[in-house]
N, C-alpha and C. Protein backbone atom coordinates (compact mmCIF):
# COMPACT_ATOMS: atom_id res chain seq x y z
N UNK A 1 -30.66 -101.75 -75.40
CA UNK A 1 -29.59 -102.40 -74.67
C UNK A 1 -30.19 -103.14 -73.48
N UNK A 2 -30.02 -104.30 -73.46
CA UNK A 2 -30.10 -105.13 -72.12
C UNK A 2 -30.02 -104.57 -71.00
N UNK A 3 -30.26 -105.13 -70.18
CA UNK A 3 -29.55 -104.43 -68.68
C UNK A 3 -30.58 -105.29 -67.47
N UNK A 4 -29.71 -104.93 -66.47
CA UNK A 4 -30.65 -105.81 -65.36
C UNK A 4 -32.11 -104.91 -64.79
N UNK A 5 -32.99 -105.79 -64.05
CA UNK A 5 -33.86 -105.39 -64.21
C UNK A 5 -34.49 -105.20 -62.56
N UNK A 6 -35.11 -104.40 -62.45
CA UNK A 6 -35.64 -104.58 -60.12
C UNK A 6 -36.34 -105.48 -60.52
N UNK A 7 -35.93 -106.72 -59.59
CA UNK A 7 -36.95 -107.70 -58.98
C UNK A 7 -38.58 -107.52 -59.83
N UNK A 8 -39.59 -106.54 -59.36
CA UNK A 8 -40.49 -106.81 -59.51
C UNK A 8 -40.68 -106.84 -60.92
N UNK A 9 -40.25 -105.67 -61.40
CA UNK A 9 -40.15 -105.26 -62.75
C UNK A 9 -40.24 -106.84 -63.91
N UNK A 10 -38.98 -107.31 -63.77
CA UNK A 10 -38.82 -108.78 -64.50
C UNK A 10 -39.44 -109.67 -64.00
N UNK A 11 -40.15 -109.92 -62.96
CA UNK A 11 -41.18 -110.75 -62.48
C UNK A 11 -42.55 -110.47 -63.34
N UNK A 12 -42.85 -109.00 -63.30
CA UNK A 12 -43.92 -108.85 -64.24
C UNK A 12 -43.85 -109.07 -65.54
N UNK A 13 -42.61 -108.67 -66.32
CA UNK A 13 -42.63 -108.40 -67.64
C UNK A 13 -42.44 -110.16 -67.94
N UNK A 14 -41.97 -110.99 -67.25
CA UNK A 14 -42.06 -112.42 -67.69
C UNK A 14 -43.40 -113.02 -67.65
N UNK A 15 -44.60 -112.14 -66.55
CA UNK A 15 -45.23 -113.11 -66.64
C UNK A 15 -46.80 -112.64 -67.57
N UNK A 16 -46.39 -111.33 -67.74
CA UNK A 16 -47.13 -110.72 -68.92
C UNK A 16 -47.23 -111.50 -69.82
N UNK A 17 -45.73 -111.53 -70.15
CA UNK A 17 -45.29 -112.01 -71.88
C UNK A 17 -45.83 -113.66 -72.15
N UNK A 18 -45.66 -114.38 -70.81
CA UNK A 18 -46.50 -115.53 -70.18
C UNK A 18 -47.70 -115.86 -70.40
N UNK A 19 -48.70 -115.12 -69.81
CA UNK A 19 -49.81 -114.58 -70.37
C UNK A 19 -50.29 -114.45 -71.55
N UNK A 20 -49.57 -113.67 -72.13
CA UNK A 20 -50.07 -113.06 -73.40
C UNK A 20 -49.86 -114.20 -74.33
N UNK A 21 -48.87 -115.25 -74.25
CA UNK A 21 -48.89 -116.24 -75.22
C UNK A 21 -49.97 -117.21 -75.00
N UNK A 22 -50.17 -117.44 -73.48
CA UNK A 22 -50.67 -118.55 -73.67
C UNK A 22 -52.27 -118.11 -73.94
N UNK A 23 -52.63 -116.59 -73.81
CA UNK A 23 -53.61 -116.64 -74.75
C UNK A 23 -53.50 -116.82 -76.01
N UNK A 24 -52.77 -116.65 -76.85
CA UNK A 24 -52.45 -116.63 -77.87
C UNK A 24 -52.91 -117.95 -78.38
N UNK A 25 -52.28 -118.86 -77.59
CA UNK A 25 -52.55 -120.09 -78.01
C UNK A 25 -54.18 -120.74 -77.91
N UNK A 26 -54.71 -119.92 -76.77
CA UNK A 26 -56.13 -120.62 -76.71
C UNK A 26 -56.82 -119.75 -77.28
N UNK A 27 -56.65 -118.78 -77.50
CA UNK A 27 -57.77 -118.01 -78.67
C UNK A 27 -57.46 -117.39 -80.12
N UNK A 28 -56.17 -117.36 -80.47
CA UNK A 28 -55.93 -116.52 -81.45
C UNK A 28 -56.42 -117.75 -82.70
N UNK A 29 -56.50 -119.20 -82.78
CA UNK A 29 -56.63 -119.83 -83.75
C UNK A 29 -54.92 -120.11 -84.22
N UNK A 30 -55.47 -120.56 -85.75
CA UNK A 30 -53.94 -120.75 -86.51
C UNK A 30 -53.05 -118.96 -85.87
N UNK A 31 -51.75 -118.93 -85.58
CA UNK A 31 -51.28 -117.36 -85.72
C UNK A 31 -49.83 -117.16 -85.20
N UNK A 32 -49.12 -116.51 -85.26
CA UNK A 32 -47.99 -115.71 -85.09
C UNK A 32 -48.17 -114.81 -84.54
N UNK A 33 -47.04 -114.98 -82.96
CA UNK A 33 -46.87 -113.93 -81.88
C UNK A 33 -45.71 -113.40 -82.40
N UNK A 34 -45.43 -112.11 -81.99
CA UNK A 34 -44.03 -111.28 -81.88
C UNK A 34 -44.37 -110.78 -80.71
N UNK A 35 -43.07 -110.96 -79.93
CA UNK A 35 -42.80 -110.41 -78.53
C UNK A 35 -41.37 -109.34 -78.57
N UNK A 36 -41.90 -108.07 -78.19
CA UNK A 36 -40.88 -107.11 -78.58
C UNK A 36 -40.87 -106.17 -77.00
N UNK A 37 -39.44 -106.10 -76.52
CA UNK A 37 -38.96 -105.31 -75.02
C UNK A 37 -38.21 -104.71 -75.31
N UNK A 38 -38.47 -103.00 -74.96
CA UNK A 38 -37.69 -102.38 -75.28
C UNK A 38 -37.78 -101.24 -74.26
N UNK A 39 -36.12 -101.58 -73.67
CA UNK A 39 -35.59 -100.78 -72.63
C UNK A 39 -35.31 -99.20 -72.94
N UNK A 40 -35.97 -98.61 -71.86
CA UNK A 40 -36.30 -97.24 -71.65
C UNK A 40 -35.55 -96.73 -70.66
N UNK A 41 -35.40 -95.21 -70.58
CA UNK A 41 -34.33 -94.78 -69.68
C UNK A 41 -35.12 -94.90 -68.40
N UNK A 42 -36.55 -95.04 -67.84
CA UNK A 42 -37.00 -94.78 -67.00
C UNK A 42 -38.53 -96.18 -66.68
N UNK A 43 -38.30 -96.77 -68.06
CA UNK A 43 -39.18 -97.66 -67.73
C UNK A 43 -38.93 -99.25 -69.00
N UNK A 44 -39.67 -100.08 -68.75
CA UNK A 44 -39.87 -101.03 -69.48
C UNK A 44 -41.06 -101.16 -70.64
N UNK A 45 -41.09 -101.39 -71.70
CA UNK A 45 -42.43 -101.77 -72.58
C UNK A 45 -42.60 -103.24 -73.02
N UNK A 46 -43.23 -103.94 -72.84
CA UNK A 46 -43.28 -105.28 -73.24
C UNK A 46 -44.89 -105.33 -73.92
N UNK A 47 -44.39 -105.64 -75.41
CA UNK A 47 -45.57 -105.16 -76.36
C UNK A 47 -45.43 -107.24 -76.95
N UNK A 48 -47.01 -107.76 -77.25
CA UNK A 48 -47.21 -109.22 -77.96
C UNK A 48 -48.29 -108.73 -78.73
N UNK A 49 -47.84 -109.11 -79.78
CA UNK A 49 -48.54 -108.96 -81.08
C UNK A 49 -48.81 -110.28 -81.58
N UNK A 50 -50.57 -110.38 -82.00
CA UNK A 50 -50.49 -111.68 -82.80
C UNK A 50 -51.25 -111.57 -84.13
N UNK A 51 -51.31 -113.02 -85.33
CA UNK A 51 -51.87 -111.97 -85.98
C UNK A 51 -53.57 -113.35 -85.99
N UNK A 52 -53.52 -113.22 -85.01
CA UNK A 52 -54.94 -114.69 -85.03
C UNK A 52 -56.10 -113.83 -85.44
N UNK A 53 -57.37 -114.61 -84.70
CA UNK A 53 -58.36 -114.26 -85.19
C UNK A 53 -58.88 -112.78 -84.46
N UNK A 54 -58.25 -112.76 -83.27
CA UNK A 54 -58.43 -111.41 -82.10
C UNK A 54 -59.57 -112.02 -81.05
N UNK A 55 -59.91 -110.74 -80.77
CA UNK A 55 -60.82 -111.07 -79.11
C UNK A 55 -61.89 -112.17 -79.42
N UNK A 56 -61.45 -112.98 -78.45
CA UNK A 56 -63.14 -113.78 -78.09
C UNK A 56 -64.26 -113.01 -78.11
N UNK A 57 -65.32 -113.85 -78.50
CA UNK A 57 -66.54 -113.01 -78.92
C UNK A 57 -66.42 -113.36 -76.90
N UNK A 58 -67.81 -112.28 -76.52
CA UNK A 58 -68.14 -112.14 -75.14
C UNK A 58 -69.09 -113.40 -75.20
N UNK A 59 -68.57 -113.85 -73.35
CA UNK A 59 -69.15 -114.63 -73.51
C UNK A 59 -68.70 -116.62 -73.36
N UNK A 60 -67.31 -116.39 -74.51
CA UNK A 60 -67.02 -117.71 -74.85
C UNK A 60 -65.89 -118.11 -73.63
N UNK A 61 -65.93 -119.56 -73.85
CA UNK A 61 -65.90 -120.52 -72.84
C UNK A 61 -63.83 -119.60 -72.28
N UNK A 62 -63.71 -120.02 -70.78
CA UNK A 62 -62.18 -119.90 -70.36
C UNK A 62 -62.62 -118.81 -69.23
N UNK A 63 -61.59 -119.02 -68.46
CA UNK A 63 -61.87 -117.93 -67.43
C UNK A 63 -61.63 -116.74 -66.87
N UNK A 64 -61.21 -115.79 -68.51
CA UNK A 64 -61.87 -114.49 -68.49
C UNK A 64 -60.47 -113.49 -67.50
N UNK A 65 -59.57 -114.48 -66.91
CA UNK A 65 -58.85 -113.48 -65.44
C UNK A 65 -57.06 -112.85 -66.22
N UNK A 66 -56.65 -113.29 -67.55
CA UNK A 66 -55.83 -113.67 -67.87
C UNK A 66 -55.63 -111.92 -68.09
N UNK A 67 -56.05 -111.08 -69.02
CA UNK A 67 -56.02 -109.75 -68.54
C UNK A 67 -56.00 -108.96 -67.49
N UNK A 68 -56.81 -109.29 -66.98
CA UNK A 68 -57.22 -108.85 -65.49
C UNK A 68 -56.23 -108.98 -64.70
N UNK A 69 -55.53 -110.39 -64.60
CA UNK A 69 -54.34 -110.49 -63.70
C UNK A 69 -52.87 -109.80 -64.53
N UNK A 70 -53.19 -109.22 -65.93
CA UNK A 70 -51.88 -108.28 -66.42
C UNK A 70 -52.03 -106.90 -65.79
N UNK A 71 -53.25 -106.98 -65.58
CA UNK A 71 -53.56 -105.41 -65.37
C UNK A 71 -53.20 -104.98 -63.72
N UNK A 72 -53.79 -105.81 -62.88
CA UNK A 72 -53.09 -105.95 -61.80
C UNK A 72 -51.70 -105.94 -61.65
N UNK A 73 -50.94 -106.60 -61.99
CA UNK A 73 -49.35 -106.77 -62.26
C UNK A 73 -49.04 -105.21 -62.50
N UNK A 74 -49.44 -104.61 -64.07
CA UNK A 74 -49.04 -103.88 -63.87
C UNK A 74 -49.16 -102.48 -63.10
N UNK A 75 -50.63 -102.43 -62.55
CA UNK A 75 -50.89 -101.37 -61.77
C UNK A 75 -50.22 -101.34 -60.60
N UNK A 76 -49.61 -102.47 -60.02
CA UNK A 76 -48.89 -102.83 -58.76
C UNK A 76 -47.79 -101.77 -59.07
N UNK A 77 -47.25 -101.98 -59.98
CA UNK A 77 -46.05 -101.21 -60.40
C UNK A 77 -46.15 -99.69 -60.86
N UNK A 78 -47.03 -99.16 -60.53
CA UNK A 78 -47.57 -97.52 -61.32
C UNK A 78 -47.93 -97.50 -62.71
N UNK A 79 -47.69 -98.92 -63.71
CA UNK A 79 -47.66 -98.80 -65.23
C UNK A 79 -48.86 -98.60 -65.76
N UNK A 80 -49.04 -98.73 -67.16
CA UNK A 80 -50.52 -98.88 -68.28
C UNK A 80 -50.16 -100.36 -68.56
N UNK A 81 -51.47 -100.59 -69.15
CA UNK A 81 -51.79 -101.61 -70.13
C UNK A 81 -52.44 -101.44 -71.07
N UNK A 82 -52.64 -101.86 -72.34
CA UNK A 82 -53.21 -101.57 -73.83
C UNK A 82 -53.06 -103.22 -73.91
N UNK A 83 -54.88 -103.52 -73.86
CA UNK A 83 -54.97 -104.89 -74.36
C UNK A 83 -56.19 -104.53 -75.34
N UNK A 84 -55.88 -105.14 -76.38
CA UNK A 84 -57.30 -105.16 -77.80
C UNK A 84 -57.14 -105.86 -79.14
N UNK A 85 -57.92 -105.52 -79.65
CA UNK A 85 -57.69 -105.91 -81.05
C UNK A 85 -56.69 -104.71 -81.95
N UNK A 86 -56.13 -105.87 -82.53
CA UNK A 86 -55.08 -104.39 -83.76
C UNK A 86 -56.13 -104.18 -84.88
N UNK A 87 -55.31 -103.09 -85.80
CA UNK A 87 -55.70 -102.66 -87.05
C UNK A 87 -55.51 -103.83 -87.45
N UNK A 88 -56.51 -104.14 -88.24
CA UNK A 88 -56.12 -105.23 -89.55
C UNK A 88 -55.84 -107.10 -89.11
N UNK A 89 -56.60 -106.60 -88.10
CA UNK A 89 -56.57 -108.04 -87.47
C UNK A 89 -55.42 -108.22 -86.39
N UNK A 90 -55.88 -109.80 -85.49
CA UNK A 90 -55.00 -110.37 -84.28
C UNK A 90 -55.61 -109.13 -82.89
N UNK A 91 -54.48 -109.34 -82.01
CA UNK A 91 -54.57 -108.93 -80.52
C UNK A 91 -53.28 -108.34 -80.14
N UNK A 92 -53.20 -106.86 -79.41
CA UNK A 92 -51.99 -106.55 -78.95
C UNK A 92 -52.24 -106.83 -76.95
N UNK A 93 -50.73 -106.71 -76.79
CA UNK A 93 -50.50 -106.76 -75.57
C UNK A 93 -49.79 -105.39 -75.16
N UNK A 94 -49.70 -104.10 -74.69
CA UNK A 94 -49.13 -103.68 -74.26
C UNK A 94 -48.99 -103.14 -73.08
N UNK A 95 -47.87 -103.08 -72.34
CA UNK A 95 -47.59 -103.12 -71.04
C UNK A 95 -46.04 -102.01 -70.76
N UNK A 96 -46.32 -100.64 -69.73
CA UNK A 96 -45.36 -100.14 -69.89
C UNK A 96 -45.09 -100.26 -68.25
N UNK A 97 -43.69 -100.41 -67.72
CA UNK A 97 -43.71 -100.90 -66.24
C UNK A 97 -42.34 -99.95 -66.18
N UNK A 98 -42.77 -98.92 -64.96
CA UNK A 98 -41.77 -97.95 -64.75
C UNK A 98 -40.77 -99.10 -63.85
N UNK A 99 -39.62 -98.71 -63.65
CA UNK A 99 -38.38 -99.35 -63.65
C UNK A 99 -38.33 -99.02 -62.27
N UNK A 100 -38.96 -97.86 -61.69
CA UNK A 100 -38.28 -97.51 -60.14
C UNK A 100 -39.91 -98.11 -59.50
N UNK A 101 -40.60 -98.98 -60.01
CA UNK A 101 -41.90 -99.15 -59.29
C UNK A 101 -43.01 -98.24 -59.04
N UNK A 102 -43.17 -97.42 -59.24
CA UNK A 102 -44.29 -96.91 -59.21
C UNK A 102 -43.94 -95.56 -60.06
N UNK A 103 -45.56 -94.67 -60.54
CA UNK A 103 -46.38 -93.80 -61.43
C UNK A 103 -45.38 -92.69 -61.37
């Protein structure tokens, strides 16, 4: 169920999901994102799934901060992050952001 969201909370989870595409677009190759949010009694999950080629080898060209600045985001907020390669190919995004701001 929908519902409104604290300030920071939807500031992050937009700009995750932000993030996570527009890697999508510069590294996954040909591919298909799914972006899936699903409201929790106590927190948020904002999970991007793609099914491209997955992680840049180390190394290759771009500037590397686009995780880094999810991870920040969400540590601001007490949350996790789960960024990698999936089973069976592509890249997940996951991001869980407690609702009252912090751990």
């Amino acid at each position: 169920e929908v519902r409104p969201l604290p300030f920071g909370v939807d500031v992050a989870a937009f700009r995750i999901v932000q993030e996570a595409l527009t890697n999508v677009a510069r590294h996954a190759g040909p591919a298909t994102a799914n972006v899936r949010i699903t409201y929790g009694d106590r927190d948020l999950t904002v999970q991007v799934d793609d099914d491209g080629r997955g992680a840049p080898a180390p190394g290759a060209a771009g500037s590397g901060k686009g995780i880094g600045g999810m991870r920040e985001r969400v540590a601001a907020l007490g949350g996790d992050l789960e960024a990698g390669p999936r089973s069976g190919g592509g890249f997940r995004i996951r991001a869980r952001l407690p609702l009252d701001g912090a751990g």
